[in-house]
C-alpha atoms as a PDB file:
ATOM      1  CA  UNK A   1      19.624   3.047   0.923  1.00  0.00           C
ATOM      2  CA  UNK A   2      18.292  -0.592   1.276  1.00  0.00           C
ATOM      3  CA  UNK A   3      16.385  -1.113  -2.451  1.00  0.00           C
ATOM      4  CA  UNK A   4      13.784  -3.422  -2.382  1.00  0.00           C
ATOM      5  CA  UNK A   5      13.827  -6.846  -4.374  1.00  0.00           C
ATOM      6  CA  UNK A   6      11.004  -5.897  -6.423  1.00  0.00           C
ATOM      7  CA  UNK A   7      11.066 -10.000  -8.076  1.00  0.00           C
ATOM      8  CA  UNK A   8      10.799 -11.136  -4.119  1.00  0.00           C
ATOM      9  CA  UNK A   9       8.194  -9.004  -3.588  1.00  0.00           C
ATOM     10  CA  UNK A  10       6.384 -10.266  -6.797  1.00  0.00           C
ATOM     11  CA  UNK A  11       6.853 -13.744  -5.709  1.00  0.00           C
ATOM     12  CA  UNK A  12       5.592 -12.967  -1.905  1.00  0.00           C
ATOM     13  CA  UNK A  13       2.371 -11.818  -2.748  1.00  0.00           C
ATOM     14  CA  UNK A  14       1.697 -14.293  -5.978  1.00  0.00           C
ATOM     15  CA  UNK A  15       1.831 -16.958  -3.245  1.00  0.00           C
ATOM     16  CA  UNK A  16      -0.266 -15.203  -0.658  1.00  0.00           C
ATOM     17  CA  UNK A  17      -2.571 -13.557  -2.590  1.00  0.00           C
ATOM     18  CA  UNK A  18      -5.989 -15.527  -1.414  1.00  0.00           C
ATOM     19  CA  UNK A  19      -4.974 -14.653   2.535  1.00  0.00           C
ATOM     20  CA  UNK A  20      -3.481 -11.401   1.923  1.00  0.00           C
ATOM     21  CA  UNK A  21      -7.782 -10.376   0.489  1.00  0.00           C
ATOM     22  CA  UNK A  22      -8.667 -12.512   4.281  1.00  0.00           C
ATOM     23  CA  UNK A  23      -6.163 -11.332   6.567  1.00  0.00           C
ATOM     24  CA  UNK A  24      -4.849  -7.759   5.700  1.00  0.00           C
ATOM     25  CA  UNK A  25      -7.765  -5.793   7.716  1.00  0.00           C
ATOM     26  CA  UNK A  26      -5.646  -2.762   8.343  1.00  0.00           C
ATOM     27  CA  UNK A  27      -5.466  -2.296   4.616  1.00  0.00           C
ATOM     28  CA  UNK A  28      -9.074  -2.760   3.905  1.00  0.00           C
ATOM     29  CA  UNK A  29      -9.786   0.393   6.725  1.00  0.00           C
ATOM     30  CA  UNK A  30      -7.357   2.466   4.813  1.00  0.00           C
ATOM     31  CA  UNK A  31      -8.583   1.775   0.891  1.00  0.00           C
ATOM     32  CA  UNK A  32     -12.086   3.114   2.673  1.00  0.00           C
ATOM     33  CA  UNK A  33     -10.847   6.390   4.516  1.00  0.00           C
ATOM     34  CA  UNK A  34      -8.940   6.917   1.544  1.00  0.00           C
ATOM     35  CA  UNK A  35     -12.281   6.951  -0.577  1.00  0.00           C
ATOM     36  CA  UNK A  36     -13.881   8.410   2.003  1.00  0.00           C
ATOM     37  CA  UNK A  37     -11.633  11.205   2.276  1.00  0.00           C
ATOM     38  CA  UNK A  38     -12.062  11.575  -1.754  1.00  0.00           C
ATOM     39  CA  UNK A  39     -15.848  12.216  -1.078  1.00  0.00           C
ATOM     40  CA  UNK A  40     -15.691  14.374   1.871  1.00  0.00           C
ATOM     41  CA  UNK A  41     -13.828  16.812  -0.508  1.00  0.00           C
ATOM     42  CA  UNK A  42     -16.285  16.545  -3.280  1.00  0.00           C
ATOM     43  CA  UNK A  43     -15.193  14.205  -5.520  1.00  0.00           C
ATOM     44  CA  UNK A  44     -18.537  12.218  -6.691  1.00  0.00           C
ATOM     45  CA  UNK A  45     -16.846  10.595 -10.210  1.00  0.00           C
ATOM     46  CA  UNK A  46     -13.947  10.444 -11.957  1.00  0.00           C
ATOM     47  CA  UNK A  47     -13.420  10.139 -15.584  1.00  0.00           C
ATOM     48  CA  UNK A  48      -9.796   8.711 -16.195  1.00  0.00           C
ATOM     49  CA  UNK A  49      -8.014   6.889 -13.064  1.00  0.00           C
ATOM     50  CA  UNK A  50      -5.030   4.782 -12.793  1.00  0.00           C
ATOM     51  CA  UNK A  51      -4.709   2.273  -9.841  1.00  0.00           C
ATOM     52  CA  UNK A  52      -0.782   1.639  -9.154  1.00  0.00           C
ATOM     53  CA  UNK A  53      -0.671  -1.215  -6.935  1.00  0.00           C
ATOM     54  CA  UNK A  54      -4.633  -2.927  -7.684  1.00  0.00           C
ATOM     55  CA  UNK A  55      -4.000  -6.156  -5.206  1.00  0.00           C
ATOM     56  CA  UNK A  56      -7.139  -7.807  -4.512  1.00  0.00           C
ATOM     57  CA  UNK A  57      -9.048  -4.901  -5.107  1.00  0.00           C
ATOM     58  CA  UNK A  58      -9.788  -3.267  -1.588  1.00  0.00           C
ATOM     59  CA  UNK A  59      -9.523   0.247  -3.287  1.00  0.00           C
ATOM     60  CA  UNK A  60     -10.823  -0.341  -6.777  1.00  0.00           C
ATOM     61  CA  UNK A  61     -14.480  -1.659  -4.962  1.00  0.00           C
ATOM     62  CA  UNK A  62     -14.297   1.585  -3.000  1.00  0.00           C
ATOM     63  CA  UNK A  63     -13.601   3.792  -5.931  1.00  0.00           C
ATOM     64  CA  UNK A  64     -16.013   1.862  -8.190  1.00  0.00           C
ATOM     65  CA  UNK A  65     -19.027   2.238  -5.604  1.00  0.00           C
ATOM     66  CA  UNK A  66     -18.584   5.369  -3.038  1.00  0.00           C
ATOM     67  CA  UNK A  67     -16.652   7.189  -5.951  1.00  0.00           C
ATOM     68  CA  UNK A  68     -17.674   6.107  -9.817  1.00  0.00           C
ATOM     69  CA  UNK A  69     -14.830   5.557 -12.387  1.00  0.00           C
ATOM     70  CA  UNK A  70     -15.500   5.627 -16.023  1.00  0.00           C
ATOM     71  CA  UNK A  71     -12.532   4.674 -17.389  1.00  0.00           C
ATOM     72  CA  UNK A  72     -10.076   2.931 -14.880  1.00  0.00           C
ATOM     73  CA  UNK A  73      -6.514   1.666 -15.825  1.00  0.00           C
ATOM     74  CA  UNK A  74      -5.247  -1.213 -13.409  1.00  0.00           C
ATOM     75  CA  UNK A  75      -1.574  -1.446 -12.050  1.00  0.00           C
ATOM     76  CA  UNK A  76      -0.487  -4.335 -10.233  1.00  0.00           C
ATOM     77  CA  UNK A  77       3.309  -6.032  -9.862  1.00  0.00           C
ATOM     78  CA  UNK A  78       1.898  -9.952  -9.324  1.00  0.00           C
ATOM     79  CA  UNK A  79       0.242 -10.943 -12.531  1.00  0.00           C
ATOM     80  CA  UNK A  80      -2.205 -12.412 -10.024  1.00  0.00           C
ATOM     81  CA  UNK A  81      -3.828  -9.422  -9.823  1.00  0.00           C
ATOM     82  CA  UNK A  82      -5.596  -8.879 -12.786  1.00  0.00           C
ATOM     83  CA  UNK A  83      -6.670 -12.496 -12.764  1.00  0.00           C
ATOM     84  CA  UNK A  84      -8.478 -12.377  -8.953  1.00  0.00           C
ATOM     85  CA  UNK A  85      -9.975  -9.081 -10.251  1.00  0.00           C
ATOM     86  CA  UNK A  86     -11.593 -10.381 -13.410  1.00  0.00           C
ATOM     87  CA  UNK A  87     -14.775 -11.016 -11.839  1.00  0.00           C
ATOM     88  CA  UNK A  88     -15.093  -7.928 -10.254  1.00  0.00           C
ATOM     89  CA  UNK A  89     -14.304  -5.856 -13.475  1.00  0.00           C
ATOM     90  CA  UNK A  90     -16.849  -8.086 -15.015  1.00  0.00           C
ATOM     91  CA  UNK A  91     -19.522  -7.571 -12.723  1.00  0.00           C
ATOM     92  CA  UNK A  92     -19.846  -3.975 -13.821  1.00  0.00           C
ATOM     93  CA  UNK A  93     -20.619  -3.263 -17.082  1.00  0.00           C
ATOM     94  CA  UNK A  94     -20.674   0.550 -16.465  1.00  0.00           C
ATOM     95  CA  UNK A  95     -16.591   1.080 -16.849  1.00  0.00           C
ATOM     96  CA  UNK A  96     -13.792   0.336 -18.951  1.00  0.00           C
ATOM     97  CA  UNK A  97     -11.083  -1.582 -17.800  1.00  0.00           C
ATOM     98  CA  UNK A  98      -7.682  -1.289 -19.257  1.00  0.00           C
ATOM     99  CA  UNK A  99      -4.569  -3.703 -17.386  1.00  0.00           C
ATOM    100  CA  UNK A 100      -1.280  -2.057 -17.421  1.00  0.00           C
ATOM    101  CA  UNK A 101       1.102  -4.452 -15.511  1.00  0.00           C
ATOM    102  CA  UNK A 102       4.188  -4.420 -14.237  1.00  0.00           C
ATOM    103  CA  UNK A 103       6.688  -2.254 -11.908  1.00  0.00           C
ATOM    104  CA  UNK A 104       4.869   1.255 -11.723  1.00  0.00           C
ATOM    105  CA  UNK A 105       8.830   2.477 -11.278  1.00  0.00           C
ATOM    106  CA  UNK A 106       9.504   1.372 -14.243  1.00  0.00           C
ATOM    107  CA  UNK A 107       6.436   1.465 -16.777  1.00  0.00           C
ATOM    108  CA  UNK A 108       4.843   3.972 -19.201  1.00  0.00           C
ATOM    109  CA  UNK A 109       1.726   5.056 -17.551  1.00  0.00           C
ATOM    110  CA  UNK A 110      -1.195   6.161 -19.649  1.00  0.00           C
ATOM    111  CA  UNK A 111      -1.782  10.039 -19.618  1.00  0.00           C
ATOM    112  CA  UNK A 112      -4.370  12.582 -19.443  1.00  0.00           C
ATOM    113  CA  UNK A 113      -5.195  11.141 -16.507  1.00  0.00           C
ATOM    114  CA  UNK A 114      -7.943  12.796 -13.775  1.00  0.00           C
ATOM    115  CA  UNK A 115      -6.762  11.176 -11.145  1.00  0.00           C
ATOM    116  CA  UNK A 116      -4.054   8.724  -9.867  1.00  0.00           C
ATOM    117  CA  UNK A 117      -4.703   6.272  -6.778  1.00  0.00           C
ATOM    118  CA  UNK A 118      -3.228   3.740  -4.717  1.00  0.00           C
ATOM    119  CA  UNK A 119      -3.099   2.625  -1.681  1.00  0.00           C
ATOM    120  CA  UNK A 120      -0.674   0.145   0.664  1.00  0.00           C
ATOM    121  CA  UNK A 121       2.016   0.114  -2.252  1.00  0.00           C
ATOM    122  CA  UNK A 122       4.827   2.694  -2.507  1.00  0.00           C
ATOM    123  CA  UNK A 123       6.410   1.593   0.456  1.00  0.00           C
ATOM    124  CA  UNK A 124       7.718  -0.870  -1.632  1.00  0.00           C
ATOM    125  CA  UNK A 125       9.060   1.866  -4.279  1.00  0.00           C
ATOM    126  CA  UNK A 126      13.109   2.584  -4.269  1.00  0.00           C
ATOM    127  CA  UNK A 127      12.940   6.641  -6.024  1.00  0.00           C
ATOM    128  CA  UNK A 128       9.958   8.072  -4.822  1.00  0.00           C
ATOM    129  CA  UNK A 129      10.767  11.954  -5.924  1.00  0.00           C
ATOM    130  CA  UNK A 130      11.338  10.299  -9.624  1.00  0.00           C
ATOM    131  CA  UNK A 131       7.671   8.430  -9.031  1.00  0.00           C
ATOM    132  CA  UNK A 132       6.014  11.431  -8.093  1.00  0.00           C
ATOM    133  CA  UNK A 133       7.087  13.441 -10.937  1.00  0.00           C
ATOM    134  CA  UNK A 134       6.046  10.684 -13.360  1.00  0.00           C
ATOM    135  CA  UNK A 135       2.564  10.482 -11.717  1.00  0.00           C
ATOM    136  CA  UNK A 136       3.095  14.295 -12.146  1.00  0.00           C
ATOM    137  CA  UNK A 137       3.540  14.174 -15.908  1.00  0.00           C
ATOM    138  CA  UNK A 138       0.547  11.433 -16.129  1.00  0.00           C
ATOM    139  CA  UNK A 139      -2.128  13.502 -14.526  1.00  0.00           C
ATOM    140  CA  UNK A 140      -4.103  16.957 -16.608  1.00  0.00           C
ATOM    141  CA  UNK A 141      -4.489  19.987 -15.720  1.00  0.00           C
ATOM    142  CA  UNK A 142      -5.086  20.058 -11.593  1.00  0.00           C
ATOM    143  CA  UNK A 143      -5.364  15.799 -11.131  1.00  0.00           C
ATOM    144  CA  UNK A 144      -5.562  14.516  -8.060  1.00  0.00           C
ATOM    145  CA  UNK A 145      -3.155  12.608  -6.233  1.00  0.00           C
ATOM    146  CA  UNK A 146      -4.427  10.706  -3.559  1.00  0.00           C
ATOM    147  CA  UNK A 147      -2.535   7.856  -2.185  1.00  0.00           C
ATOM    148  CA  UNK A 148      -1.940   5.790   1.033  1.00  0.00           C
ATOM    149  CA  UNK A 149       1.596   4.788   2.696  1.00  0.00           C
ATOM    150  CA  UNK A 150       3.142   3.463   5.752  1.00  0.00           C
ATOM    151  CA  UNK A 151       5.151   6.064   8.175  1.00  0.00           C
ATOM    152  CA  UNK A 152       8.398   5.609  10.665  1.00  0.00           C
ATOM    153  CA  UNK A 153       6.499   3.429  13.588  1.00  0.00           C
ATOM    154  CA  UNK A 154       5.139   1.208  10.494  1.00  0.00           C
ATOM    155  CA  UNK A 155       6.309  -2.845  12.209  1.00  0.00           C
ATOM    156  CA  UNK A 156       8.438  -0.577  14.534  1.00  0.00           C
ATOM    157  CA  UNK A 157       8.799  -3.670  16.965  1.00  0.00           C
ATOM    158  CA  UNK A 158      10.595  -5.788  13.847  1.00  0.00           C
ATOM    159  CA  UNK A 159      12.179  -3.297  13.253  1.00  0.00           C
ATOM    160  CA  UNK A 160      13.444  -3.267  17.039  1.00  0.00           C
ATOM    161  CA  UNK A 161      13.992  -6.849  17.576  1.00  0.00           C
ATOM    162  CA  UNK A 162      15.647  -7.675  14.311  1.00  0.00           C
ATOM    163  CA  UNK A 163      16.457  -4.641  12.387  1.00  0.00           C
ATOM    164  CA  UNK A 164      15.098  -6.004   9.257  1.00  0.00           C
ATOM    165  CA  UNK A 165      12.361  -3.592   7.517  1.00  0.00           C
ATOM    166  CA  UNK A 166      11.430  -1.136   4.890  1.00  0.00           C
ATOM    167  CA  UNK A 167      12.840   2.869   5.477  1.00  0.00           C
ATOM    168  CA  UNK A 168       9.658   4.494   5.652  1.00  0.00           C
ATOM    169  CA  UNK A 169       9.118   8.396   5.042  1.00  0.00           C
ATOM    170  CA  UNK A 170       7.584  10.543   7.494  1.00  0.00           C
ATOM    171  CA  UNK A 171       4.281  12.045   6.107  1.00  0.00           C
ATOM    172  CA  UNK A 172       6.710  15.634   7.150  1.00  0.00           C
ATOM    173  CA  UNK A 173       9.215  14.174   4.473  1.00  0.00           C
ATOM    174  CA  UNK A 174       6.428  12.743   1.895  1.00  0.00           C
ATOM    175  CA  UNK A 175       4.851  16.467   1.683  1.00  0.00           C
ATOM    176  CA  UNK A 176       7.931  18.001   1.069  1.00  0.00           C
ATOM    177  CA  UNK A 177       8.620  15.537  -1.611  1.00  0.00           C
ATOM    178  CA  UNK A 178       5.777  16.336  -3.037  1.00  0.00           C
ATOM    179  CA  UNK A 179       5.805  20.351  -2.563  1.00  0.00           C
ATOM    180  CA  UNK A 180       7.523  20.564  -5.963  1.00  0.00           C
ATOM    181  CA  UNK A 181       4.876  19.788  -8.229  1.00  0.00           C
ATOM    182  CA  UNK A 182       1.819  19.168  -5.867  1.00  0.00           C
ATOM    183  CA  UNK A 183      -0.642  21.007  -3.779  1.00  0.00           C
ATOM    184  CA  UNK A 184      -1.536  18.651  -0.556  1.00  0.00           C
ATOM    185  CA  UNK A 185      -5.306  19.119  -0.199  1.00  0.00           C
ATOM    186  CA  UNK A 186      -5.300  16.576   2.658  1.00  0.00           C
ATOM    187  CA  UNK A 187      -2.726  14.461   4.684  1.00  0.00           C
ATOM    188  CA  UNK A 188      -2.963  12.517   8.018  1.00  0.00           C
ATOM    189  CA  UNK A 189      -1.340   9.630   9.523  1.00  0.00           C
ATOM    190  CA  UNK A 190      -2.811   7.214  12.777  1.00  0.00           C
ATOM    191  CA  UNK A 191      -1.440   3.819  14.789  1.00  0.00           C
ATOM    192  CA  UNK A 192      -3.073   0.612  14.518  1.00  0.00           C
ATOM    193  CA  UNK A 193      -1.861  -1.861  17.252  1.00  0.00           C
ATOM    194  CA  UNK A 194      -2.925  -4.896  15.971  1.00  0.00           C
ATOM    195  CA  UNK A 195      -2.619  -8.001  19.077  1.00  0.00           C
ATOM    196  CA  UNK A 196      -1.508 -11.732  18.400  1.00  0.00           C
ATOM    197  CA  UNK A 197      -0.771 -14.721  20.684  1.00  0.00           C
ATOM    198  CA  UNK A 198       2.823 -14.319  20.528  1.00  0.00           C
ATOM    199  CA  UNK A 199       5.599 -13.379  18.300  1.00  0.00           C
ATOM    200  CA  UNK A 200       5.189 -16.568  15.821  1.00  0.00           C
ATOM    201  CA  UNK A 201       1.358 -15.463  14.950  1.00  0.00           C
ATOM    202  CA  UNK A 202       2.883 -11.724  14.286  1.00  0.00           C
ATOM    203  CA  UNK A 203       5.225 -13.582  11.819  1.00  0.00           C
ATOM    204  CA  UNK A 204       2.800 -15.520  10.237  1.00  0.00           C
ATOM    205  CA  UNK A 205       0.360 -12.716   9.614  1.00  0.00           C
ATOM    206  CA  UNK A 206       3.491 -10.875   8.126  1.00  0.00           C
ATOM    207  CA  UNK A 207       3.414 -14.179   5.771  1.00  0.00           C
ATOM    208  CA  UNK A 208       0.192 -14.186   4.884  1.00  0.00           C
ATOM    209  CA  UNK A 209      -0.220 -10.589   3.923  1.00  0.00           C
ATOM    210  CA  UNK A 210       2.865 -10.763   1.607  1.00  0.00           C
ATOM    211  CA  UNK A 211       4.703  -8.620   3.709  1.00  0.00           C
ATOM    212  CA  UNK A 212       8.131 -10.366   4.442  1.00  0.00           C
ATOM    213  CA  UNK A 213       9.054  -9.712   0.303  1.00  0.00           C
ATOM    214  CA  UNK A 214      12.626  -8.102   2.251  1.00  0.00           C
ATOM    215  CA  UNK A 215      15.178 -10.922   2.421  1.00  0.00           C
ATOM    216  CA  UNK A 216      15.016 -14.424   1.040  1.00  0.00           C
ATOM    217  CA  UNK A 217      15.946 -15.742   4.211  1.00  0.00           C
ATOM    218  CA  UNK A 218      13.869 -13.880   7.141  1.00  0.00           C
ATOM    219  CA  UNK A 219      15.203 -16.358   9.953  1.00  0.00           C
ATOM    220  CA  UNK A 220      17.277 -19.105  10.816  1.00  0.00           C
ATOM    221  CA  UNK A 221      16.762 -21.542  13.756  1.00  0.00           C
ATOM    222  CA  UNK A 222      18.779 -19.557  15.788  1.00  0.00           C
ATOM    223  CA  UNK A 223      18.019 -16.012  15.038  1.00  0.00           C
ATOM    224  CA  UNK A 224      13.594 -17.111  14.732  1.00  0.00           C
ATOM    225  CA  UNK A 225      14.120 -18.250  18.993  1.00  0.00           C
ATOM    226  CA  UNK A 226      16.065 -15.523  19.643  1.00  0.00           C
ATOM    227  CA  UNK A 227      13.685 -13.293  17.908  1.00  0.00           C
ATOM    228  CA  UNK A 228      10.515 -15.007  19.754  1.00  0.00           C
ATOM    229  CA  UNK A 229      12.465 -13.989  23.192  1.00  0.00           C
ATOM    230  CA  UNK A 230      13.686 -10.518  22.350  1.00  0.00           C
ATOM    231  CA  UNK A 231       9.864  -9.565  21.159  1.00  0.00           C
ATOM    232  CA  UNK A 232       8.198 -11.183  24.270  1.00  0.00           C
ATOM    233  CA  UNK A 233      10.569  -9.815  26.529  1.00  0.00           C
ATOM    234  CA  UNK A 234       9.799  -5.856  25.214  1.00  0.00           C
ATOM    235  CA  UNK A 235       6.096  -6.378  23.835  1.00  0.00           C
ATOM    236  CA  UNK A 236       4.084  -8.165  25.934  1.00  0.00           C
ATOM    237  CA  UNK A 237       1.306  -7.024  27.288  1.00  0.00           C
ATOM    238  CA  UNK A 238      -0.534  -8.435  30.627  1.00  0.00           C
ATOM    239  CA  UNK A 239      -2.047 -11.756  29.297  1.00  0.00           C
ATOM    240  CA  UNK A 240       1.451 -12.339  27.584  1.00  0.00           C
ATOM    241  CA  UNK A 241      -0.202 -11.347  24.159  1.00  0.00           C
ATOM    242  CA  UNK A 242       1.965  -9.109  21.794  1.00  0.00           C
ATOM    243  CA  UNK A 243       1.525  -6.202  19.533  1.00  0.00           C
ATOM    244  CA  UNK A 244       2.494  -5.205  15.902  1.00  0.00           C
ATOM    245  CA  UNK A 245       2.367  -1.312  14.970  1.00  0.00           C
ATOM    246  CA  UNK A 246       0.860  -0.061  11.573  1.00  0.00           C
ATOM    247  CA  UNK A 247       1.603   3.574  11.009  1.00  0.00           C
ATOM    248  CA  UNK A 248      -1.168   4.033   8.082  1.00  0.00           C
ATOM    249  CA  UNK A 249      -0.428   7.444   6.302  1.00  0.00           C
ATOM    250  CA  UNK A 250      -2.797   9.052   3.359  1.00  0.00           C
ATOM    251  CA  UNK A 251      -2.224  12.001   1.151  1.00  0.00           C
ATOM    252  CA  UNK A 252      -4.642  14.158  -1.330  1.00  0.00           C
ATOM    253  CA  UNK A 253      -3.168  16.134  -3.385  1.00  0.00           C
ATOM    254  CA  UNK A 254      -3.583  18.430  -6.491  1.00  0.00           C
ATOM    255  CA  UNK A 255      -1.274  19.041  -9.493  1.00  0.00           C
ATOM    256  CA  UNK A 256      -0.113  22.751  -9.272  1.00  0.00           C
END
């Protein structure tokens, strides 16, 4: 197994922080279904959360509005996090905020925990069994679970043209990594095809959504044209535009 370069990753998005909050839609849509799925199973508040993985925010606005937190515990990797999310925590006055930074692999979470959230951030995570039990062991008595990944087809036509990429788990494999010590309440998993100009634009949104943290080196000369003519060759569509694949995945689930 490929680990990822957690310090890389760090470094990718405390660079790109500002565009990633501008330019990663597809993980805007899925912080909302996520709290949207939260609701449509009855969950109005929540007293004790942890957010592994905070970013910019996109799920801890959702979760603060559509779902009401009263005391929320934010994760992040980049250190940028918790400063681009000061004003935010400051604007309400109706929560406490506690920052617990760092690699969620390797960090003591807080327990007693009702629920534990994140979204668009364990893809990055090298033992996810040994994650899940540790969120486990974090949550009381029947805490939720609910969290958002990327599945097999996630930037399948990188993956294609340059076999560079994340191994992704199939939402079959994530629920039976999970059957040990959780009930799933809800999973489901879609495609978003998102179009660019050509393959250049698809890397440079990759760029500016701090998603190239993989290799310090993602192209040479060589390799970047033969890359641009591999991908236009086997994704173009009509007007010579190309595709990128997200494969967005979200789980609920329940402590047994």
């Amino acid at each position: 197994m490929n680990c990822t370069d957690k310090q890389l990753v760090k470094k990718c998005f405390n660079k790109n922080f500002e565009t990633y909050h501008e330019k990663a839609v597809v993980q805007q849509e899925i912080a909302l279904k996520l709290t949207e799925m939260l609701s449509d199973l009855g969950v109005k508040s929540i007293n004790n959360v942890l957010e592994v993985g905070c970013g910019t925010g996109f799920l801890t606005q959702h979760m603060l509005i559509d779902i009401g937190v009263s005391h929320y515990y934010l994760n992040d990797l980049a250190e940028v996090a918790y400063s681009e999310n000061v004003a935010l925590l400051n604007a309400s006055k109706e929560q406490e905020f506690v920052y617990v930074p760092g690699d969620a692999e390797k960090i003591s979470f807080p327990k007693n925990m009702d629920a534990v959230v994140s979204t668009s951030a364990i893809q990055w995570f090298n033992e996810l069994p040994r994650f899940f039990e540790k969120v486990n062991t974090a949550l009381n008595k029947e805490g939720l679970f609910a969290f958002s990944t990327f599945g097999t087809d996630n930037f399948k036509e990188i993956k294609e043209v340059s076999n560079i990429g994340l191994s992704y788990k199939s939402l079959c494999e994530l629920e039976q990594l999970l059957s040990p010590s959780f009930e799933i309440l809800e999973a489901t998993e879609w495609l978003v095809e998102k179009e660019f100009l050509n393959p250049i634009e698809v890397l440079r949104h990759m760029k500016l959504t701090g998603v190239t943290g993989l290799k310090k080196s993602f192209f040479g000369k060589e390799k970047l044209q033969a890359f641009i003519k591999t991908y236009q060759e086997r994704f173009s569509n009509v007007d010579l535009s190309v595709n990128l694949t997200y494969n967005p995945i979200i789980i609920i689930a329940k402590k047994k």
